[in-house]
C-alpha atoms as a PDB file:
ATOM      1  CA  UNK A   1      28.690  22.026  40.750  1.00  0.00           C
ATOM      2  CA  UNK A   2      32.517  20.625  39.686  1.00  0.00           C
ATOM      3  CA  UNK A   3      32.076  17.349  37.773  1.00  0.00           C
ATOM      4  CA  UNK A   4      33.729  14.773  39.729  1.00  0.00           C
ATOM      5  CA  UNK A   5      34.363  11.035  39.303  1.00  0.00           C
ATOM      6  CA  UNK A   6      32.164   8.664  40.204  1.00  0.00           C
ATOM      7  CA  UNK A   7      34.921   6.959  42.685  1.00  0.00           C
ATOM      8  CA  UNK A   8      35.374  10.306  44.259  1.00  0.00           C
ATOM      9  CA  UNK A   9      34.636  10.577  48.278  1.00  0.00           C
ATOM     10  CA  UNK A  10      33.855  13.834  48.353  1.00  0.00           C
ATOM     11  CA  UNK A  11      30.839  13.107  45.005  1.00  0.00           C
ATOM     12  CA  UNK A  12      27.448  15.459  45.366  1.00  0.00           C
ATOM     13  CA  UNK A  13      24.514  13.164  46.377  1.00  0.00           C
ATOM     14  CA  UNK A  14      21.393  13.041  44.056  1.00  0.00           C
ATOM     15  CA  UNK A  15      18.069  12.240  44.530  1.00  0.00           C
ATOM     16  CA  UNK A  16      15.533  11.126  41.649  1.00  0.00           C
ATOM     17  CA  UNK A  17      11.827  10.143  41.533  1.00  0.00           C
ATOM     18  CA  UNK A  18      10.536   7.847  38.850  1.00  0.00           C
ATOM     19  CA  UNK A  19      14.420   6.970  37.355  1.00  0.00           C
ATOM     20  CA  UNK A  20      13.388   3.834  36.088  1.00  0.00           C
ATOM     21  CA  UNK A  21      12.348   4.843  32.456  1.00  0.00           C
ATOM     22  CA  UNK A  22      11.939   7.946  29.899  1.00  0.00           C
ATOM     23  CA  UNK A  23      13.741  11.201  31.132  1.00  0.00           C
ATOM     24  CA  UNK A  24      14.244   9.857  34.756  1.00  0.00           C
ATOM     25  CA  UNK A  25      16.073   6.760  33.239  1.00  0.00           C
ATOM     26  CA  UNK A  26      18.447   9.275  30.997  1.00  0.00           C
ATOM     27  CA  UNK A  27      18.326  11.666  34.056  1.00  0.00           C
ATOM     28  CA  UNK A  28      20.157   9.283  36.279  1.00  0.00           C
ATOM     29  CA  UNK A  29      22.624   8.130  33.424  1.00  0.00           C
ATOM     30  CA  UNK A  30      23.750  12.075  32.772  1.00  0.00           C
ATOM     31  CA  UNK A  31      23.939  12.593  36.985  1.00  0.00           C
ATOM     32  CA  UNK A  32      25.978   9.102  37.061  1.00  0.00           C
ATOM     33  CA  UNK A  33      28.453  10.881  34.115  1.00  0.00           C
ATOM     34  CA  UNK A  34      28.643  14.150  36.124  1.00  0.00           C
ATOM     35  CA  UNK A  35      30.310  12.005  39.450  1.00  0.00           C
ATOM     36  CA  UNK A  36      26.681  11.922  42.096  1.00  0.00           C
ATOM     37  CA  UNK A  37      26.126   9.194  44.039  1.00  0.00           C
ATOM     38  CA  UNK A  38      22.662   8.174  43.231  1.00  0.00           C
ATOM     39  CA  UNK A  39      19.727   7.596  44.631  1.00  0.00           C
ATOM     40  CA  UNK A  40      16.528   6.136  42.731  1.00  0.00           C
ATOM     41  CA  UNK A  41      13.096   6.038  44.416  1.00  0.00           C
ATOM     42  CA  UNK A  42      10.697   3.984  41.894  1.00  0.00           C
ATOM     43  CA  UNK A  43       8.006   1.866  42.703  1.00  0.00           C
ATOM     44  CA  UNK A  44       9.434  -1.546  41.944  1.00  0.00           C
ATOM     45  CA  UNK A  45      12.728  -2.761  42.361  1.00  0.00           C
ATOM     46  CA  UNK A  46      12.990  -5.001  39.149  1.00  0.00           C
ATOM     47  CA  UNK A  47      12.160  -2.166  37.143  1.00  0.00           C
ATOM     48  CA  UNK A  48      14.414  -0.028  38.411  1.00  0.00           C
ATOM     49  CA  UNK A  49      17.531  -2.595  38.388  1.00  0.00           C
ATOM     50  CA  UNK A  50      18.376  -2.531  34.599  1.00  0.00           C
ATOM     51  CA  UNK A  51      19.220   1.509  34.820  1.00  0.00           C
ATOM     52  CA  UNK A  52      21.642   0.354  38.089  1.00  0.00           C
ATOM     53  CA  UNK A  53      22.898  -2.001  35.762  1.00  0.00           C
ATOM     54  CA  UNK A  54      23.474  -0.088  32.619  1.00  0.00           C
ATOM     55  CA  UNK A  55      24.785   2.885  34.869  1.00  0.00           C
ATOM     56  CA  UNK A  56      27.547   0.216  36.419  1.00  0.00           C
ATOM     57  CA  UNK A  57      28.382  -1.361  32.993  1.00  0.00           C
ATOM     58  CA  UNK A  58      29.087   2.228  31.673  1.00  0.00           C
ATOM     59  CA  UNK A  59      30.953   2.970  35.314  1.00  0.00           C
ATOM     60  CA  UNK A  60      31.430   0.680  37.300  1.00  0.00           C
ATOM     61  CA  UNK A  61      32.612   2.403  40.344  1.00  0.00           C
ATOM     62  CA  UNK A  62      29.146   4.263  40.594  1.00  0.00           C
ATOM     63  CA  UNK A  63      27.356   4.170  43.714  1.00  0.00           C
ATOM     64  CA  UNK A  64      24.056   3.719  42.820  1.00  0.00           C
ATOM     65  CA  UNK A  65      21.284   2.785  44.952  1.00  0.00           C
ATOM     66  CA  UNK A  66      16.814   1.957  44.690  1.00  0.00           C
ATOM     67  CA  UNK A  67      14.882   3.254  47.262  1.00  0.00           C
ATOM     68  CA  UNK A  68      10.860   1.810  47.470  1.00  0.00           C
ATOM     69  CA  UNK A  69       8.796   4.905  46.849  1.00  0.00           C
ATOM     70  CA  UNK A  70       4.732   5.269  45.748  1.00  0.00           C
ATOM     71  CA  UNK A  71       4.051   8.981  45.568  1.00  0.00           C
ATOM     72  CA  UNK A  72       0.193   8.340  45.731  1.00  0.00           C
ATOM     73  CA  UNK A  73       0.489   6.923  49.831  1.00  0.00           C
ATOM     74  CA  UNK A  74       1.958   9.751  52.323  1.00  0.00           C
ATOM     75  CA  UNK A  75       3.200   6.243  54.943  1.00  0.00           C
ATOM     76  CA  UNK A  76       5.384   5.085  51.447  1.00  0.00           C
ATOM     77  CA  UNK A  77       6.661   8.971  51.042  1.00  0.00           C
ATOM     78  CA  UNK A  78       7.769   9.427  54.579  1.00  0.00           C
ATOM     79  CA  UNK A  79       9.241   5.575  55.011  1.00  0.00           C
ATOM     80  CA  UNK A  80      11.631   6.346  51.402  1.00  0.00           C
ATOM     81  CA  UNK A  81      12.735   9.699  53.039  1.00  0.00           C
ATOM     82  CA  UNK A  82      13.493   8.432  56.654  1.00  0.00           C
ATOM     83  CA  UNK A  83      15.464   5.842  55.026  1.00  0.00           C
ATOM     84  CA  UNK A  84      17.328   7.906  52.552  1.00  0.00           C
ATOM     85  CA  UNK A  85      18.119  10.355  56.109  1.00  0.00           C
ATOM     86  CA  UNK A  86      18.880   7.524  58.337  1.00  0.00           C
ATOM     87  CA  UNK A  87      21.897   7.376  56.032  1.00  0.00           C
ATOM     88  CA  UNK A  88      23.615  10.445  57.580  1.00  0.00           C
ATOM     89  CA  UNK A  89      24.593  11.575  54.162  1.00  0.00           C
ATOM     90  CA  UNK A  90      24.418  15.141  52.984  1.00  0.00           C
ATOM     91  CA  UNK A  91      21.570  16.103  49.542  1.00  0.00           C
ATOM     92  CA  UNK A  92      22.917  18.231  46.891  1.00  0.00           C
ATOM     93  CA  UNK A  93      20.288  17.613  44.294  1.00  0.00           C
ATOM     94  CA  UNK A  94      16.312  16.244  44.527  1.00  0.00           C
ATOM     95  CA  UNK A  95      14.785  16.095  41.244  1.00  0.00           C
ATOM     96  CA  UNK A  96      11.136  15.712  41.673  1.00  0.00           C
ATOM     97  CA  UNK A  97      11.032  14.126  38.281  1.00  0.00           C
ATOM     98  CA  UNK A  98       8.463  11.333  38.251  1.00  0.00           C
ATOM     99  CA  UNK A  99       4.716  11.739  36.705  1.00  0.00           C
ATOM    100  CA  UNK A 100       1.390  10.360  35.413  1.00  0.00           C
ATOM    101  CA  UNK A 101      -0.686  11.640  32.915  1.00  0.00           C
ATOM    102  CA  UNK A 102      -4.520  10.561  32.290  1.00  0.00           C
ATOM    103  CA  UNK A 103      -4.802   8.899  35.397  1.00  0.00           C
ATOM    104  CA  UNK A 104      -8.372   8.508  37.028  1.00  0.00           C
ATOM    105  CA  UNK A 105      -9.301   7.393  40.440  1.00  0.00           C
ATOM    106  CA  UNK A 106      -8.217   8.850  44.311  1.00  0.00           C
ATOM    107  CA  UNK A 107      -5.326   8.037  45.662  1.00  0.00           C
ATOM    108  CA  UNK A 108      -4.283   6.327  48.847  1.00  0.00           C
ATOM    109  CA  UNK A 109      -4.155   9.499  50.717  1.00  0.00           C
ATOM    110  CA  UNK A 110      -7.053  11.054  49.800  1.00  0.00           C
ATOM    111  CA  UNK A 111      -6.198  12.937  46.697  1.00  0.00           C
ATOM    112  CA  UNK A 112      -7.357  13.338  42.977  1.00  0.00           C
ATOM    113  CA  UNK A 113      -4.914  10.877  41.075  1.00  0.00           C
ATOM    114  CA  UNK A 114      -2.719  13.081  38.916  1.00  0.00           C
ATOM    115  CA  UNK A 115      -2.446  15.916  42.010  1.00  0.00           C
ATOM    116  CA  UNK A 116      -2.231  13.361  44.631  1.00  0.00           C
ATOM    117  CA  UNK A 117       1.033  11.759  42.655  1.00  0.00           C
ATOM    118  CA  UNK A 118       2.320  14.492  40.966  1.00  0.00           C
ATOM    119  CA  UNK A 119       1.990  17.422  43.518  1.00  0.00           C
ATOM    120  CA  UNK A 120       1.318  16.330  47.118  1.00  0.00           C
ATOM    121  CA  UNK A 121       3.610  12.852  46.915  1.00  0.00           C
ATOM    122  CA  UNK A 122       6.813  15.425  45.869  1.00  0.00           C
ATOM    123  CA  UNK A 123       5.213  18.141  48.419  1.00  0.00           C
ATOM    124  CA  UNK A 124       5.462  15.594  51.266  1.00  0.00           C
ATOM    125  CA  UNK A 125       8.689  14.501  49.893  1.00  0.00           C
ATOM    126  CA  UNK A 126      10.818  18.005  49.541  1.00  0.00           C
ATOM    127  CA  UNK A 127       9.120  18.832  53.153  1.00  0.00           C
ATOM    128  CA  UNK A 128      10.793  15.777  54.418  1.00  0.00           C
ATOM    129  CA  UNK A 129      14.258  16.243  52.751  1.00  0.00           C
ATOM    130  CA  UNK A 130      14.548  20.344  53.270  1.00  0.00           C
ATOM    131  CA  UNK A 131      16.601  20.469  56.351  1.00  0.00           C
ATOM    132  CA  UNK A 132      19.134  17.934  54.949  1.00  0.00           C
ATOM    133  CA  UNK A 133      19.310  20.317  51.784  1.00  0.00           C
ATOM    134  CA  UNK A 134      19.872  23.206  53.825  1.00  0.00           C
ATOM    135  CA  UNK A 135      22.775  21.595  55.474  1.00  0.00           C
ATOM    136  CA  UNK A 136      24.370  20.198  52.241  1.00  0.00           C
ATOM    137  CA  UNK A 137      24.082  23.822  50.472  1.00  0.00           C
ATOM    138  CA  UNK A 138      24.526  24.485  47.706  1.00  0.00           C
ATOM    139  CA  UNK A 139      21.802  22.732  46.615  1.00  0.00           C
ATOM    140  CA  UNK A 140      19.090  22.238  43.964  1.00  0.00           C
ATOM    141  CA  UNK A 141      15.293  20.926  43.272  1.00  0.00           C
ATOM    142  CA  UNK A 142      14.137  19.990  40.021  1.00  0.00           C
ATOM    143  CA  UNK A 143      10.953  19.476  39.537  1.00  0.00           C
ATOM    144  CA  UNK A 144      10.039  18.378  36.077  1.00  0.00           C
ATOM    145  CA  UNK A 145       6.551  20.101  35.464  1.00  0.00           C
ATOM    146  CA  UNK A 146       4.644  20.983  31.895  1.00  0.00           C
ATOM    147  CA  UNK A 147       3.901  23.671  29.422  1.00  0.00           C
ATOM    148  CA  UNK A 148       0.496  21.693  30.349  1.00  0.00           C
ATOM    149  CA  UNK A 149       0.218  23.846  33.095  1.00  0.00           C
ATOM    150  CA  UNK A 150      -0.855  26.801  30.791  1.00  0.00           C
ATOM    151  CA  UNK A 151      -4.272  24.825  29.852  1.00  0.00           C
ATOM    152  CA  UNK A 152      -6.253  25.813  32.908  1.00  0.00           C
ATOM    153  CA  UNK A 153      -6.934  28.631  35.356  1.00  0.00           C
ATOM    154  CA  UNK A 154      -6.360  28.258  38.815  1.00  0.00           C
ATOM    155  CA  UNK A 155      -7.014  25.331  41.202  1.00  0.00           C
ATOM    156  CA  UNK A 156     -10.446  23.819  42.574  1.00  0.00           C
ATOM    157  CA  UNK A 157      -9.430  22.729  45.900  1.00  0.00           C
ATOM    158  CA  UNK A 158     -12.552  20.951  46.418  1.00  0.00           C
ATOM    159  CA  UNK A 159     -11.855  18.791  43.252  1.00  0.00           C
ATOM    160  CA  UNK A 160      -8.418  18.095  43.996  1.00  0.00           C
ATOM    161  CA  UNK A 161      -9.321  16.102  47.061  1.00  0.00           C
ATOM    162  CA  UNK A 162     -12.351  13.897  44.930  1.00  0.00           C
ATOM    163  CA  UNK A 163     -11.485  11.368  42.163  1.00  0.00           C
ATOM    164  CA  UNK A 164     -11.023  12.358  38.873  1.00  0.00           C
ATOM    165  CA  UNK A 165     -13.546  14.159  37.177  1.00  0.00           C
ATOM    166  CA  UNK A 166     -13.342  14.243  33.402  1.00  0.00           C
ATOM    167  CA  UNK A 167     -12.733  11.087  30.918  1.00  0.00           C
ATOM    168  CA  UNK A 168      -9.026  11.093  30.220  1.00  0.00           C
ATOM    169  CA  UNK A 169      -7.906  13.106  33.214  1.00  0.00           C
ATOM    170  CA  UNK A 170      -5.915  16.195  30.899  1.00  0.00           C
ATOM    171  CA  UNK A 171      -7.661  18.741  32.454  1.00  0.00           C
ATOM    172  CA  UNK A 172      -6.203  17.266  36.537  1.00  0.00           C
ATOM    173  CA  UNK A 173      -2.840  16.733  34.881  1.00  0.00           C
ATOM    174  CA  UNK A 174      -2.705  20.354  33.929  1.00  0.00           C
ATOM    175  CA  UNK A 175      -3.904  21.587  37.416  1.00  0.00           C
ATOM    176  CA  UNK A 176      -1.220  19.114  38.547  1.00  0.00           C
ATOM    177  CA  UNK A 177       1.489  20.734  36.693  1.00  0.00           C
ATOM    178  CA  UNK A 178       0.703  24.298  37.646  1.00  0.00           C
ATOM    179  CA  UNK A 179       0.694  23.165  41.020  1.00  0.00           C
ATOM    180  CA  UNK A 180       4.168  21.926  40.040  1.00  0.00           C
ATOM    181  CA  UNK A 181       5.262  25.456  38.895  1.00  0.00           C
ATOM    182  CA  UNK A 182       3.486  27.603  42.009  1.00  0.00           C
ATOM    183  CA  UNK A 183       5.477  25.078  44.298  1.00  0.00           C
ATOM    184  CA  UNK A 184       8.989  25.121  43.057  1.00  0.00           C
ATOM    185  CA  UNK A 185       8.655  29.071  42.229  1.00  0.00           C
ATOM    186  CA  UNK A 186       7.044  29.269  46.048  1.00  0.00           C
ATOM    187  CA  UNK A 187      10.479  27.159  46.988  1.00  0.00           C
ATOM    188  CA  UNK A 188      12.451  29.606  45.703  1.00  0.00           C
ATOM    189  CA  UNK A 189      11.116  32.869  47.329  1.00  0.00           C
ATOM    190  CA  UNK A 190      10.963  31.019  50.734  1.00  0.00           C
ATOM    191  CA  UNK A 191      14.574  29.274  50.671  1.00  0.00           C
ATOM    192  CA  UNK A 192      16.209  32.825  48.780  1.00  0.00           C
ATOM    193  CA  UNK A 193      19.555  33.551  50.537  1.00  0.00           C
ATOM    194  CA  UNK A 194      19.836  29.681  52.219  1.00  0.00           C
ATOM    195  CA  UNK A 195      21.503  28.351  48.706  1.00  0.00           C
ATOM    196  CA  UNK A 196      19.267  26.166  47.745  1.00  0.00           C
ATOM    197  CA  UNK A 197      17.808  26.727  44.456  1.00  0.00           C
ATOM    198  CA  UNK A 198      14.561  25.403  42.534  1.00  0.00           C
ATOM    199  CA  UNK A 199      13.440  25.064  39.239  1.00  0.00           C
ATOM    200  CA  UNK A 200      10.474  23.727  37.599  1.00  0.00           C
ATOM    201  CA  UNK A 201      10.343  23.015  33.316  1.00  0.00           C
ATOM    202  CA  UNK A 202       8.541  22.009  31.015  1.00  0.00           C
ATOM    203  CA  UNK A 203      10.712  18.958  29.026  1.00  0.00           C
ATOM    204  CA  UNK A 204       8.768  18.464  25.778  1.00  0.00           C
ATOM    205  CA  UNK A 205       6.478  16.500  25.184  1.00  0.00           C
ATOM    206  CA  UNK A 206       8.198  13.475  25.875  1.00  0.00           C
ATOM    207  CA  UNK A 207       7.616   9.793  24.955  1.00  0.00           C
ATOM    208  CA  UNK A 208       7.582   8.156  28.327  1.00  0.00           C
ATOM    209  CA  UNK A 209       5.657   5.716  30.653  1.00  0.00           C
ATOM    210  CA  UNK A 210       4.113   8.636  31.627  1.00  0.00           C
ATOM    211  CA  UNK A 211       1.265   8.504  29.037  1.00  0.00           C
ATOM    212  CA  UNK A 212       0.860   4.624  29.991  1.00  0.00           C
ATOM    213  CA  UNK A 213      -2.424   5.373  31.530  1.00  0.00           C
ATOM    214  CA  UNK A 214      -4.032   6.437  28.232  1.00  0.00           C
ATOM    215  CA  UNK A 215      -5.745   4.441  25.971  1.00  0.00           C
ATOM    216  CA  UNK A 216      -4.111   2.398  23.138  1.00  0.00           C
ATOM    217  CA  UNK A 217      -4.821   4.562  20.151  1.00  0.00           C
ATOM    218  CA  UNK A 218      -4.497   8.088  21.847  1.00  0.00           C
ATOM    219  CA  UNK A 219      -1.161   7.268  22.951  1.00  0.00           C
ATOM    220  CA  UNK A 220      -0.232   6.205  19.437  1.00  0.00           C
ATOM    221  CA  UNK A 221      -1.775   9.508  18.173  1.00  0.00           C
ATOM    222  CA  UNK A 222       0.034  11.197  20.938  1.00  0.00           C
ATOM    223  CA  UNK A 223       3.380   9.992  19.247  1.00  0.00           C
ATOM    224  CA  UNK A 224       3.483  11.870  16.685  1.00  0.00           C
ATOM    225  CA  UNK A 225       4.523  14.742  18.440  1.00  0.00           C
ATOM    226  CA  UNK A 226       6.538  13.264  21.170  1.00  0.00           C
ATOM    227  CA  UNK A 227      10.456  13.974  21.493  1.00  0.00           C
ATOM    228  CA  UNK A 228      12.881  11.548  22.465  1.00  0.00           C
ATOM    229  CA  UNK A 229      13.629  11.115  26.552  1.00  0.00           C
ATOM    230  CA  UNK A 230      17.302  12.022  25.470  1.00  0.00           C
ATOM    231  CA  UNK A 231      15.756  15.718  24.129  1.00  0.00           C
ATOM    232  CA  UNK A 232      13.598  15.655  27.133  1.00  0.00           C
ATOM    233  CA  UNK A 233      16.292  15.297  29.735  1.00  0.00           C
ATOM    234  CA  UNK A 234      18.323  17.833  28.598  1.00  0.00           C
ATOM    235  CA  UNK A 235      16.283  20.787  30.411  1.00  0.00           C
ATOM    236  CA  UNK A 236      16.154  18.792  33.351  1.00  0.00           C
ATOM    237  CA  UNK A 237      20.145  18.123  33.206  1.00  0.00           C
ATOM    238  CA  UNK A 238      20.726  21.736  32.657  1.00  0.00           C
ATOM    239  CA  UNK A 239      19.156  23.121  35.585  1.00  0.00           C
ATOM    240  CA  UNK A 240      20.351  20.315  38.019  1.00  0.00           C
ATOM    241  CA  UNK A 241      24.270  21.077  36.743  1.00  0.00           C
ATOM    242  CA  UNK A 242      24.600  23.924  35.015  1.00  0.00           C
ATOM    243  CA  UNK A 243      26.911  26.878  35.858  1.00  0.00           C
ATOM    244  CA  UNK A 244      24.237  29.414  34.291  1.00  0.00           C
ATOM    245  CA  UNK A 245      21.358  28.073  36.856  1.00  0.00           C
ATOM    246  CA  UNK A 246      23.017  28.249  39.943  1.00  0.00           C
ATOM    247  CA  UNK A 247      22.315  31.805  40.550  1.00  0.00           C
ATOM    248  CA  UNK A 248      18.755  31.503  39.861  1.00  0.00           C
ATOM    249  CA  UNK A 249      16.020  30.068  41.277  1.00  0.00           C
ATOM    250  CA  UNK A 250      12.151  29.868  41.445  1.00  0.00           C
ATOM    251  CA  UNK A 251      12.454  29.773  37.439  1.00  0.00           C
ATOM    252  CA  UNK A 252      10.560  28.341  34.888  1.00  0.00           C
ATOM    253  CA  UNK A 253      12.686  26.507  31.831  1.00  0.00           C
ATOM    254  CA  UNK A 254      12.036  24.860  27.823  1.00  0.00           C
ATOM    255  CA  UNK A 255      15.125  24.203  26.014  1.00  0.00           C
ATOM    256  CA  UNK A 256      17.419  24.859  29.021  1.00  0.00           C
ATOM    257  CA  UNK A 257      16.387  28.810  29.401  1.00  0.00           C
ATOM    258  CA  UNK A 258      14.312  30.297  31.688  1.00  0.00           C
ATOM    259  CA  UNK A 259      11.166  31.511  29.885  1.00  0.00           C
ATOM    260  CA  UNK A 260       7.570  33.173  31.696  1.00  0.00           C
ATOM    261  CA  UNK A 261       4.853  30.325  32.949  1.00  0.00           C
ATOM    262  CA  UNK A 262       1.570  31.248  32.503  1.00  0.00           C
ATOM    263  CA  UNK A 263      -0.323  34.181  34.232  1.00  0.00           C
ATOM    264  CA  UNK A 264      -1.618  32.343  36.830  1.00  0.00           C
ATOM    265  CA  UNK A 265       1.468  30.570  37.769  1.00  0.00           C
ATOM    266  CA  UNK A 266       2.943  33.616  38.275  1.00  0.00           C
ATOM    267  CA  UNK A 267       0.189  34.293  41.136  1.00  0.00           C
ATOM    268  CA  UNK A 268       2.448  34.428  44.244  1.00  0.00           C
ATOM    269  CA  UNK A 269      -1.012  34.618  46.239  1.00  0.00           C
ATOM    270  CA  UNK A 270      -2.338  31.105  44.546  1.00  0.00           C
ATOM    271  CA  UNK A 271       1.999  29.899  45.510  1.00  0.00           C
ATOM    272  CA  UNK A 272       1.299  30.837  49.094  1.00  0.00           C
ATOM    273  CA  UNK A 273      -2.205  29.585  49.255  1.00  0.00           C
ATOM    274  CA  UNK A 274      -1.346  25.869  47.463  1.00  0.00           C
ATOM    275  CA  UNK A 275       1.804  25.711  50.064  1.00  0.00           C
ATOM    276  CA  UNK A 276      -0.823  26.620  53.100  1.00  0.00           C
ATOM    277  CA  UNK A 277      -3.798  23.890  51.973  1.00  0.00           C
ATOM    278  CA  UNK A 278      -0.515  21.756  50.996  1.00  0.00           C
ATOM    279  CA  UNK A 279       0.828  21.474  54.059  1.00  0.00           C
ATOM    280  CA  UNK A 280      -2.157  20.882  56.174  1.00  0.00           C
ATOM    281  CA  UNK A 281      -3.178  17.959  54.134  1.00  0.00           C
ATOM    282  CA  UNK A 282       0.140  16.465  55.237  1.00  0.00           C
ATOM    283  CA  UNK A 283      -0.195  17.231  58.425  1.00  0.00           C
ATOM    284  CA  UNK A 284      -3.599  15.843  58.459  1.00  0.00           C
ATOM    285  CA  UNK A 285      -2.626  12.847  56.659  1.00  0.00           C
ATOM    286  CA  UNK A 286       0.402  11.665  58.935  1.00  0.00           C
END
């Protein structure tokens, strides 16, 4: 993608989930540098307005733009689409980027929290926003997974439509993230030759609302090994601009590379499988 100016006409549109803080915040600020037009769907407005601000102080002719979005209800995931389409503008980029870790509960549509938000809100999501991709090729999805994904072994579908099983919720958020990974690599066999790309990655282990679910003192033990969401961006920034990703797609990436996921997210039979039982629960759930 040529970096452009943010007054240009002709600027790439971007979508981003969860922009207003950690490496969506910086995620938006590096897209806003590189000329997009931006759009950022977060659950509240007044949390979301200081990165539209700080992205206008540092450019002010940035089009920049909040769209209501609550990954854990399907009715909130299809209204922020239809009203990002009703626009008539063309997608270049959807970066599936926002997350919760150590969540607990079911959400609104039915779903084990960390799954429901993490994989079926951005399922339902890139479903809804495909064509438009298509027809604004070349384009990319980002989906900003976890080396997290390499803690457990396959998916209980039963569990994933129950509430969360297990105290702090890791061992959902890791199913959630290989779902993340089967997904985008599934993305890329099925849209090879259309020009739209995916990627999944794992960012670091980033210090970000993300972890805001856990308790007091494991998210201060969690710290100590957190990176910056400037270090945890940069992953995300390379495959949504770089000149080495466009040619690839259905990767995994750490440190802006392409490196292998684990075994079983490599299981092309477990991609097709999740993208089946994925797409009836939508179907079911409209």
């Amino acid at each position: 993608m040529q970096q452009r100016t943010p007054s240009s006409p002709a600027a790439p549109v971007a979508f981003i989930t969860g922009a207003n803080a950690g490496i969506g915040r910086v995620t938006a600020l590096e897209l806003a540098r590189h000329g997009f037009r931006l759009f950022l769907a977060c659950r509240s407005r007044e949390r979301t307005q200081p990165v539209i601000e700080a992205i206008r102080a540092e450019m002010p002719a940035s089009d920049v733009e909040w769209l209501p979005l609550e990954l854990s209800d399907f009715a909130s995931v299809n209204a922020c689409a239809e009203a990002f389409l009703e626009r008539g503008l063309p997608l270049h980029l959807l970066v599936n980027n926002a997350g919760l870790a150590g969540s607990r509960g079911l959400t609104q549509s039915g779903f084990e929290s960390g799954f429901g938000i993490n994989h079926m809100g951005h399922f339902l999501l890139t479903m809804r926003l495909l064509d438009r991709l298509r027809e604004s090729a070349p384009a990319r999805i980002v989906t900003v997974a976890s080396r997290a994904h390499k803690r457990v072994g396959g998916i209980d579908w039963e569990a994933v439509r129950k509430p969360t099983a297990t105290a702090l919720g890791v061992r959902e958020y890791g199913v959630s993230k290989l779902a993340n990974v089967l997904f985008s690599a599934e993305l890329g066999r099925r849209l090879h030759g259309s020009g739209v790309t995916s990627y999944s990655l794992h960012p670091g282990v980033v210090d970000s609302e993300i972890w805001r679910t856990l308790s007091w003192p494991l998210r201060m033990l969690n710290r100590l090994r957190l990176v910056s969401p400037e270090e945890g961006a940069k992953t995300t920034i390379h495959c949504a601009v770089s000149p080495e990703a466009a040619g690839q797609t259905g990767l995994y990436y750490s440190d802006c590379r392409p490196i292998a996921p684990s075994p079983v997210a490599q299981d092309m039979a477990l991609a097709g499988e999740l993208w089946r039982r994925s797409s009836e629960w939508i179907r079911e759930g409209q």
